[in-house]
PDB file of N, CA and C in Angstrom:
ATOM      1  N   UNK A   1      31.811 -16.616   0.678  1.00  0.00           N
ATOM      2  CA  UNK A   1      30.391 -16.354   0.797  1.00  0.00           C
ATOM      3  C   UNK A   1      29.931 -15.584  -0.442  1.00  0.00           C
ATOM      4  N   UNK A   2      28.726 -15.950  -0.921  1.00  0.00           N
ATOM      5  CA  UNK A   2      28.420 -15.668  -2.372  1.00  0.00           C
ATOM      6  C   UNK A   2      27.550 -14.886  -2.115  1.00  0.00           C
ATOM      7  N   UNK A   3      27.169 -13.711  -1.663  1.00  0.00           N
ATOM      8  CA  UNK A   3      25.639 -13.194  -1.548  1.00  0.00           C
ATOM      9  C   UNK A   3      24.948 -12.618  -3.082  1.00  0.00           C
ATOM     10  N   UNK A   4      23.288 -13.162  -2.801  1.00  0.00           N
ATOM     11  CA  UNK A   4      22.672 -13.206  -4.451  1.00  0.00           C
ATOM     12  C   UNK A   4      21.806 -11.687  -3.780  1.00  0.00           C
ATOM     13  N   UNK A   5      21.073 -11.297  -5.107  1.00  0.00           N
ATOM     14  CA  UNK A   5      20.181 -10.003  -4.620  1.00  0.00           C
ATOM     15  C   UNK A   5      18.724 -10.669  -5.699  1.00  0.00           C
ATOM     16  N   UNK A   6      17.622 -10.597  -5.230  1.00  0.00           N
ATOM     17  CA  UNK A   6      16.495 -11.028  -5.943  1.00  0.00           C
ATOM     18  C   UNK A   6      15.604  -9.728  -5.781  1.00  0.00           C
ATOM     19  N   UNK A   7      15.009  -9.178  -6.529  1.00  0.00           N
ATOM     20  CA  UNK A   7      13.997  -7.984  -6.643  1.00  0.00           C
ATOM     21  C   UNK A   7      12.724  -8.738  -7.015  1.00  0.00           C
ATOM     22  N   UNK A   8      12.248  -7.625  -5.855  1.00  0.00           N
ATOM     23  CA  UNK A   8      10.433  -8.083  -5.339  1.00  0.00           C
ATOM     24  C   UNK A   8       9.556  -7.424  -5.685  1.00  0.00           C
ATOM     25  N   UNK A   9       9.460  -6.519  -6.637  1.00  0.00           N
ATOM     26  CA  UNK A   9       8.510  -5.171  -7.111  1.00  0.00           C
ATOM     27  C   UNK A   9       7.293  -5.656  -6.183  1.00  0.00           C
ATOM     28  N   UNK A  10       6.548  -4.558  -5.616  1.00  0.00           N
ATOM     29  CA  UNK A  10       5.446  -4.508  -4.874  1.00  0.00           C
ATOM     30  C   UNK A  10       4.437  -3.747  -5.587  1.00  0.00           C
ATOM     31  N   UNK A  11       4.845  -2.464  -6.407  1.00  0.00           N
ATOM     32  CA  UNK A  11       4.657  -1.411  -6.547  1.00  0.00           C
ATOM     33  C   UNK A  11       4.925  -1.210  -8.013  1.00  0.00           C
ATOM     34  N   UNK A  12       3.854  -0.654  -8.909  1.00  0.00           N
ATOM     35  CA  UNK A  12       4.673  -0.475 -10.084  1.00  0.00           C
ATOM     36  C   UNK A  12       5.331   0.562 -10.471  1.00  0.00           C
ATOM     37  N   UNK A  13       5.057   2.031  -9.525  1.00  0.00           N
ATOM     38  CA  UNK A  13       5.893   3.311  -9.014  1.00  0.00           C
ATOM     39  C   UNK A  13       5.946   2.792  -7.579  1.00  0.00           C
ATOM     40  N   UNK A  14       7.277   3.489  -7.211  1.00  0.00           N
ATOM     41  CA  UNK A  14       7.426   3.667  -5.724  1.00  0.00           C
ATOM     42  C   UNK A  14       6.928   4.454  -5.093  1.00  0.00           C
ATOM     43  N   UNK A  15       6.181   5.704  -5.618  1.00  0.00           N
ATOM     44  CA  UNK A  15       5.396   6.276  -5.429  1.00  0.00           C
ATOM     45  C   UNK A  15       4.175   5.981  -5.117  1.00  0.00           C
ATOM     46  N   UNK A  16       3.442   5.279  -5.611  1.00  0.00           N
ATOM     47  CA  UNK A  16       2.311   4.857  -5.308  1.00  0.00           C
ATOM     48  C   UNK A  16       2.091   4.588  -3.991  1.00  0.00           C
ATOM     49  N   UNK A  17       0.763   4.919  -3.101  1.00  0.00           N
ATOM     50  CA  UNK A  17       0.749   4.666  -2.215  1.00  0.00           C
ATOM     51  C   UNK A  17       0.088   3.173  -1.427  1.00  0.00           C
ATOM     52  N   UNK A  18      -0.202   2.379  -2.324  1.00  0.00           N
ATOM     53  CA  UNK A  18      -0.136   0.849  -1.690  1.00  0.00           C
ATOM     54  C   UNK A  18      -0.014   0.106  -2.636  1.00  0.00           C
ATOM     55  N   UNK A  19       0.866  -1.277  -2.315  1.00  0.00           N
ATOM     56  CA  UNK A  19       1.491  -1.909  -3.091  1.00  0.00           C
ATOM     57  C   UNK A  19      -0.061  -2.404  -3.959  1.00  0.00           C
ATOM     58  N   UNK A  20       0.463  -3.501  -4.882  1.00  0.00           N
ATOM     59  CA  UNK A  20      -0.531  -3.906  -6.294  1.00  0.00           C
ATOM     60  C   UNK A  20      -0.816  -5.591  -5.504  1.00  0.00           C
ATOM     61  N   UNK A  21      -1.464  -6.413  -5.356  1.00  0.00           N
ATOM     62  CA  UNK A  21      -1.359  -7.495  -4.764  1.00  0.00           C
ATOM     63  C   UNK A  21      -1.432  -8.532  -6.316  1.00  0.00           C
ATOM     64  N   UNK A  22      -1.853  -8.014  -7.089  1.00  0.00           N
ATOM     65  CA  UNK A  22      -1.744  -8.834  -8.842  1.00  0.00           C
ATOM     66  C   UNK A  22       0.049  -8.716  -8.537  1.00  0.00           C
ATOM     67  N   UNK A  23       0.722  -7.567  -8.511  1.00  0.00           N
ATOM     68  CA  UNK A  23       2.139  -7.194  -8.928  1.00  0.00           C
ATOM     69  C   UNK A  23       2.808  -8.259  -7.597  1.00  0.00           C
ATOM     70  N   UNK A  24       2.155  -8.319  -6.433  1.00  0.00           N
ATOM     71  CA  UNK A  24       3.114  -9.697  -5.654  1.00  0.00           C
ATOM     72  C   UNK A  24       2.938 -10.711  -6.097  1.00  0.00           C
ATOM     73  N   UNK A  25       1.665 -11.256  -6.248  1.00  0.00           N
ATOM     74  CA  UNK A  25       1.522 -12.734  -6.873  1.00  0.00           C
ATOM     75  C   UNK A  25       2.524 -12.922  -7.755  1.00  0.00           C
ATOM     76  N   UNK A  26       2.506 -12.104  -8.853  1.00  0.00           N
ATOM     77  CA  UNK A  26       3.370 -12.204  -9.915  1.00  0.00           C
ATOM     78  C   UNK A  26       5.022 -12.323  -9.462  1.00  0.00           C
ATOM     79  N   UNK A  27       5.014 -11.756  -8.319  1.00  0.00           N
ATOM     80  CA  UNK A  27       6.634 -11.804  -7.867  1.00  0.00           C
ATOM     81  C   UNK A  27       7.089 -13.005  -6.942  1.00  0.00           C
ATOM     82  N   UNK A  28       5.791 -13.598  -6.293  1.00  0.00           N
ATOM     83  CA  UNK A  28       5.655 -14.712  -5.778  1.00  0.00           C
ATOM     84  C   UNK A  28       5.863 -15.673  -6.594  1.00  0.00           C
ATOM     85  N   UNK A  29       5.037 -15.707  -7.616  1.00  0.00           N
ATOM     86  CA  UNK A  29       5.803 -16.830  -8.964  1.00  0.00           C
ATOM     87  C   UNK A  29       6.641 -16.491  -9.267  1.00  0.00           C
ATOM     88  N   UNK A  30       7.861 -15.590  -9.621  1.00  0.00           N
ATOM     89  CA  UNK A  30       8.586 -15.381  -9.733  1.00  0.00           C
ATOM     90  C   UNK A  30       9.666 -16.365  -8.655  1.00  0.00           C
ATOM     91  N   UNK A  31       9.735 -15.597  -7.744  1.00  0.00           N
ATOM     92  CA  UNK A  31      10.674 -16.199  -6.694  1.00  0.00           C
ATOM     93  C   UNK A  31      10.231 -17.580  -6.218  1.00  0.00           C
ATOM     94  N   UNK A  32       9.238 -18.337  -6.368  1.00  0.00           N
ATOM     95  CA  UNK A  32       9.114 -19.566  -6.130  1.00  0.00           C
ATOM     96  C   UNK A  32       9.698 -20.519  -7.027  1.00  0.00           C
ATOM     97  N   UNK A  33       9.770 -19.558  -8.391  1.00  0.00           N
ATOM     98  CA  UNK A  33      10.586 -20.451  -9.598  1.00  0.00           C
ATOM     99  C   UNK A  33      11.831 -20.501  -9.391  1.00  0.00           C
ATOM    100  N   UNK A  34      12.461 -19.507  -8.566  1.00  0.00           N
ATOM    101  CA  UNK A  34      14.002 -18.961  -8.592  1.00  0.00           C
ATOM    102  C   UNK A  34      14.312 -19.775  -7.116  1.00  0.00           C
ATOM    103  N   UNK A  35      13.805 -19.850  -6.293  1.00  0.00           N
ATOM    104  CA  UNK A  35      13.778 -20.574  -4.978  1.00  0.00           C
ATOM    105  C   UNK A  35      13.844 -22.092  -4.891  1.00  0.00           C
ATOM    106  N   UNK A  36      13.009 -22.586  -5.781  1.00  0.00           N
ATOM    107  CA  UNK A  36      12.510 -23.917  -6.195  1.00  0.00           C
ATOM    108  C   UNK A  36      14.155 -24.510  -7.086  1.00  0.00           C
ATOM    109  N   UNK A  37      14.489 -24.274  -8.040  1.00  0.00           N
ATOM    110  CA  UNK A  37      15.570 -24.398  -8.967  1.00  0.00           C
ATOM    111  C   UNK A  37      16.882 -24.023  -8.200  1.00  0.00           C
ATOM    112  N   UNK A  38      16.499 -23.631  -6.881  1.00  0.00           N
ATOM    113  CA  UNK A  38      17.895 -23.368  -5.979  1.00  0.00           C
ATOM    114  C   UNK A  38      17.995 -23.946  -4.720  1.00  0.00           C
ATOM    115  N   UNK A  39      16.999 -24.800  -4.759  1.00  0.00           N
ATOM    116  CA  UNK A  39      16.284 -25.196  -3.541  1.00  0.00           C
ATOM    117  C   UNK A  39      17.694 -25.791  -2.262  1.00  0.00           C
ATOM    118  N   UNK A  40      18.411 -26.363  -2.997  1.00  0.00           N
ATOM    119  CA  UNK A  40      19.662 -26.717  -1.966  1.00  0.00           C
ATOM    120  C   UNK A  40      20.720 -26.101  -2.186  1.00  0.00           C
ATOM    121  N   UNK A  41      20.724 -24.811  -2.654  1.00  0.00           N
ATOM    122  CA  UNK A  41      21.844 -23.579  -2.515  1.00  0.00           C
ATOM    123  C   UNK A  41      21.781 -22.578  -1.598  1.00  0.00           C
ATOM    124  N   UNK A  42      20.460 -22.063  -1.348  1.00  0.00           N
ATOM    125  CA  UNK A  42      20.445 -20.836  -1.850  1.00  0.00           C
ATOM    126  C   UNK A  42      19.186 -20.962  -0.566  1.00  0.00           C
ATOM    127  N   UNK A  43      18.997 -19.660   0.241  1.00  0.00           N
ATOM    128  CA  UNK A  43      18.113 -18.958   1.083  1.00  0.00           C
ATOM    129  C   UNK A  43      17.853 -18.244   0.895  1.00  0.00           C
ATOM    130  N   UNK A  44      16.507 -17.594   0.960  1.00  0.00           N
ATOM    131  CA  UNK A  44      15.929 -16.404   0.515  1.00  0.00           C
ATOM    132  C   UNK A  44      15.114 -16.138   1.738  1.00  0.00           C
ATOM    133  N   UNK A  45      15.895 -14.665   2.490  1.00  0.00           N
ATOM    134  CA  UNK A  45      14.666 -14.111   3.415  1.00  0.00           C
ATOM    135  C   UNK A  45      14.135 -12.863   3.361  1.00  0.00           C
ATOM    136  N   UNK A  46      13.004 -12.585   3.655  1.00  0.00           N
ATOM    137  CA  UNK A  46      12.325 -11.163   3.337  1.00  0.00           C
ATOM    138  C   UNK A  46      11.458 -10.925   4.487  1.00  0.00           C
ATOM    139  N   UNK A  47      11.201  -9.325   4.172  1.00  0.00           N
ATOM    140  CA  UNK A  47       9.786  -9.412   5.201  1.00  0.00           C
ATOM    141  C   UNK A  47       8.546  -9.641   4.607  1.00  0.00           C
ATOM    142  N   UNK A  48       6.806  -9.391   4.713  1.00  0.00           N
ATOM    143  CA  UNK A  48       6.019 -10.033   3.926  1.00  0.00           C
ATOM    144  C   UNK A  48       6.140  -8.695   3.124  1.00  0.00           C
ATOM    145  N   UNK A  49       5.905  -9.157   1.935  1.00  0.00           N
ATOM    146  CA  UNK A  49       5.554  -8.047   0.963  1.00  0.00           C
ATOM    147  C   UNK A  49       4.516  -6.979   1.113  1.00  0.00           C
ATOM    148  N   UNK A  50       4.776  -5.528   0.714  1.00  0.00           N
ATOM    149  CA  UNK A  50       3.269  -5.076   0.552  1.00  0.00           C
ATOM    150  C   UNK A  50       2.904  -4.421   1.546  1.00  0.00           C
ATOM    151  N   UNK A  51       3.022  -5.059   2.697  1.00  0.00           N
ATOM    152  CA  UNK A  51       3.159  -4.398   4.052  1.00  0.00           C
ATOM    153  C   UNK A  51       3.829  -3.177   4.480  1.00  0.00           C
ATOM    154  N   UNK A  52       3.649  -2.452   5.551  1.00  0.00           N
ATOM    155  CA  UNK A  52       4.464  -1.163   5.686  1.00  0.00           C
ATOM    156  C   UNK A  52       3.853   0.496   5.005  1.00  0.00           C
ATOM    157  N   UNK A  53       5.283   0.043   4.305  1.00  0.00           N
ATOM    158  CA  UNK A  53       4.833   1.358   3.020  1.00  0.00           C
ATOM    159  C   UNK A  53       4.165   1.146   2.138  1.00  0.00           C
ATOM    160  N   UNK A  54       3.971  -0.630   1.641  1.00  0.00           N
ATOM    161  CA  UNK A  54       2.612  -0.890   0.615  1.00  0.00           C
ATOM    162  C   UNK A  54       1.440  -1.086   1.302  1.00  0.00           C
ATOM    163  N   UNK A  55       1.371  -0.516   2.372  1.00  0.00           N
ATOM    164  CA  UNK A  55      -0.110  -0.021   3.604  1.00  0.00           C
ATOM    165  C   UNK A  55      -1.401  -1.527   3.095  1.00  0.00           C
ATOM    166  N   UNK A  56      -0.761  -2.491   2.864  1.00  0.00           N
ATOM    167  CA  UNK A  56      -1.687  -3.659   2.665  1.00  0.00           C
ATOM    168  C   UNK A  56      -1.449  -4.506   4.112  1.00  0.00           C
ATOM    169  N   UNK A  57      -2.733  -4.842   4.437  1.00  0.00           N
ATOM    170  CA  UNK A  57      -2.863  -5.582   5.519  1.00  0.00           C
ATOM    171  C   UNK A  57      -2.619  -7.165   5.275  1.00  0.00           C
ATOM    172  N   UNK A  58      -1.695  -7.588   6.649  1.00  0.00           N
ATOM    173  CA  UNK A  58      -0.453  -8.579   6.211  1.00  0.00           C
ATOM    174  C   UNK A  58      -1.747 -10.403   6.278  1.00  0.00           C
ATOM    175  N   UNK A  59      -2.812  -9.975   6.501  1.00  0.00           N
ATOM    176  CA  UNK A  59      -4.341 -11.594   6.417  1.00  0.00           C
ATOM    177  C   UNK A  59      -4.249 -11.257   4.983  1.00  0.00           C
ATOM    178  N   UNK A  60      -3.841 -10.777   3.942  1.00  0.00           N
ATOM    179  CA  UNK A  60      -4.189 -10.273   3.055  1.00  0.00           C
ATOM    180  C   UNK A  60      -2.950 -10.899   1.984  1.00  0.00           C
ATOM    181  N   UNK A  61      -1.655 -10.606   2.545  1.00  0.00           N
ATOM    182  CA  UNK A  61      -1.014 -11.500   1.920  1.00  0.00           C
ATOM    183  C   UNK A  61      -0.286 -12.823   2.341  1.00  0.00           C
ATOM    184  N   UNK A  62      -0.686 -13.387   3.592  1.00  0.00           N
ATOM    185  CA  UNK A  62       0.154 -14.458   3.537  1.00  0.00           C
ATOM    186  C   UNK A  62       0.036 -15.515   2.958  1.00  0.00           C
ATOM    187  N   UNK A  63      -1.776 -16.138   2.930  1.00  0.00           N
ATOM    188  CA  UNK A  63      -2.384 -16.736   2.125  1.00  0.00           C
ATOM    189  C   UNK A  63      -1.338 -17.133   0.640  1.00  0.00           C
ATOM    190  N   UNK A  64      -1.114 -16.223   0.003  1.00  0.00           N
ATOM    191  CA  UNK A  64      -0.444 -15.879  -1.300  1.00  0.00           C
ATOM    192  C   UNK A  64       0.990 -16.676  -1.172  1.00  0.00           C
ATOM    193  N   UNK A  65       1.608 -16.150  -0.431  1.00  0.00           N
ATOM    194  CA  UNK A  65       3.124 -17.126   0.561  1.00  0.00           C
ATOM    195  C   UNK A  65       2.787 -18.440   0.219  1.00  0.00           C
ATOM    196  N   UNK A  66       1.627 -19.069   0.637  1.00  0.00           N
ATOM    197  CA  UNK A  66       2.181 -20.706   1.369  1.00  0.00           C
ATOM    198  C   UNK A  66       2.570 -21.244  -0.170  1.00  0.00           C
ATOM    199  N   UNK A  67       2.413 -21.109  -1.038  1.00  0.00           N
ATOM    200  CA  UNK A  67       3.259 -21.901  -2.123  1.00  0.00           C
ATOM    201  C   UNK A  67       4.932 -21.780  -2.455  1.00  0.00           C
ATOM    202  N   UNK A  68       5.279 -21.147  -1.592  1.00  0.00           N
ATOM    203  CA  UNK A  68       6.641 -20.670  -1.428  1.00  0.00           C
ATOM    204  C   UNK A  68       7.088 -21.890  -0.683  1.00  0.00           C
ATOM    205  N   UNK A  69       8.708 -22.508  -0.783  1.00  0.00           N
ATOM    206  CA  UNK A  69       8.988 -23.580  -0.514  1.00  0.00           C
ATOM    207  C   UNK A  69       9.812 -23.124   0.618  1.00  0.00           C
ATOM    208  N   UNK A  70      10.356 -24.460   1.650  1.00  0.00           N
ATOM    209  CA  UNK A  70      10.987 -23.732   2.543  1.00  0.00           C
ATOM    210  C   UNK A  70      12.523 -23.038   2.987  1.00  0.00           C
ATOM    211  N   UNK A  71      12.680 -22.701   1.537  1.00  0.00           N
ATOM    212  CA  UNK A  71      14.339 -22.442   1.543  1.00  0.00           C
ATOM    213  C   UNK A  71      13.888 -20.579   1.456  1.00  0.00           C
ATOM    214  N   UNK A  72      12.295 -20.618   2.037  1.00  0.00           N
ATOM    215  CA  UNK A  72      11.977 -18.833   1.564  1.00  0.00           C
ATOM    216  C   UNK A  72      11.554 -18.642   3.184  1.00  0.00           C
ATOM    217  N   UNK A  73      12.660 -17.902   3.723  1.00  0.00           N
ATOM    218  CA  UNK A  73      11.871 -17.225   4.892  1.00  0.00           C
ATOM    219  C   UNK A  73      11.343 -16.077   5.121  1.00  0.00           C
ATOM    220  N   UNK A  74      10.134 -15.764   5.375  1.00  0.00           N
ATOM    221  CA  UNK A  74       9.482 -14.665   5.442  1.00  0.00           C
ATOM    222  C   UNK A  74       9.057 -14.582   6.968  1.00  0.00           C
ATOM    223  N   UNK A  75       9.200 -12.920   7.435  1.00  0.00           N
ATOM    224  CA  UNK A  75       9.364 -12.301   8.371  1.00  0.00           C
ATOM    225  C   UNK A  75       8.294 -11.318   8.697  1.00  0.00           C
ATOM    226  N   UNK A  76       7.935 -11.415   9.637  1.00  0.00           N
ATOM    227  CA  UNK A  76       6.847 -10.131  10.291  1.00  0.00           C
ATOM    228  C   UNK A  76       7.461  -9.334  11.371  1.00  0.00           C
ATOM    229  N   UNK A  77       7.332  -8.287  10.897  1.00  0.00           N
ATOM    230  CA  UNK A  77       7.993  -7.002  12.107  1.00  0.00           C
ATOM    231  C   UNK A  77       7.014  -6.319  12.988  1.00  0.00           C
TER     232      UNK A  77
END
């Protein structure tokens, strides 16, 4: 078993108190490129970005998601 690690910046400090929604898009293209080019390897699951501790309300980003292919599972808690 090969496990991969992909980083999702939300935030451009972790400090900050709500995530950047420019800084997900950007990570959304990101991982759709990396998802897409792995498409029959490789699973990628997360929860939605931004959410939580990036205190962004989750109508706000899923929209942003649906170009994500389906080897990306995303999770609501």
């Amino acid at each position: 078993n090969d496990t991969k690690c992909f980083s999702f910046p939300t935030k451009y400090h972790w400090f900050d108190k709500q995530s950047n929604l420019k800084l997900i898009k950007k990570s959304i293209e990101d991982l759709r490129e990396w998802s897409v080019w792995n498409q029959y390897n490789l699973i990628f699951a997360m929860p939605v970005p931004g959410v939580g501790l990036g205190g962004l309300n989750p109508d706000d980003v899923w929209p942003m998601l649906s170009v994500l292919p389906n080897n990306v599972l995303v999770c609501e808690l």
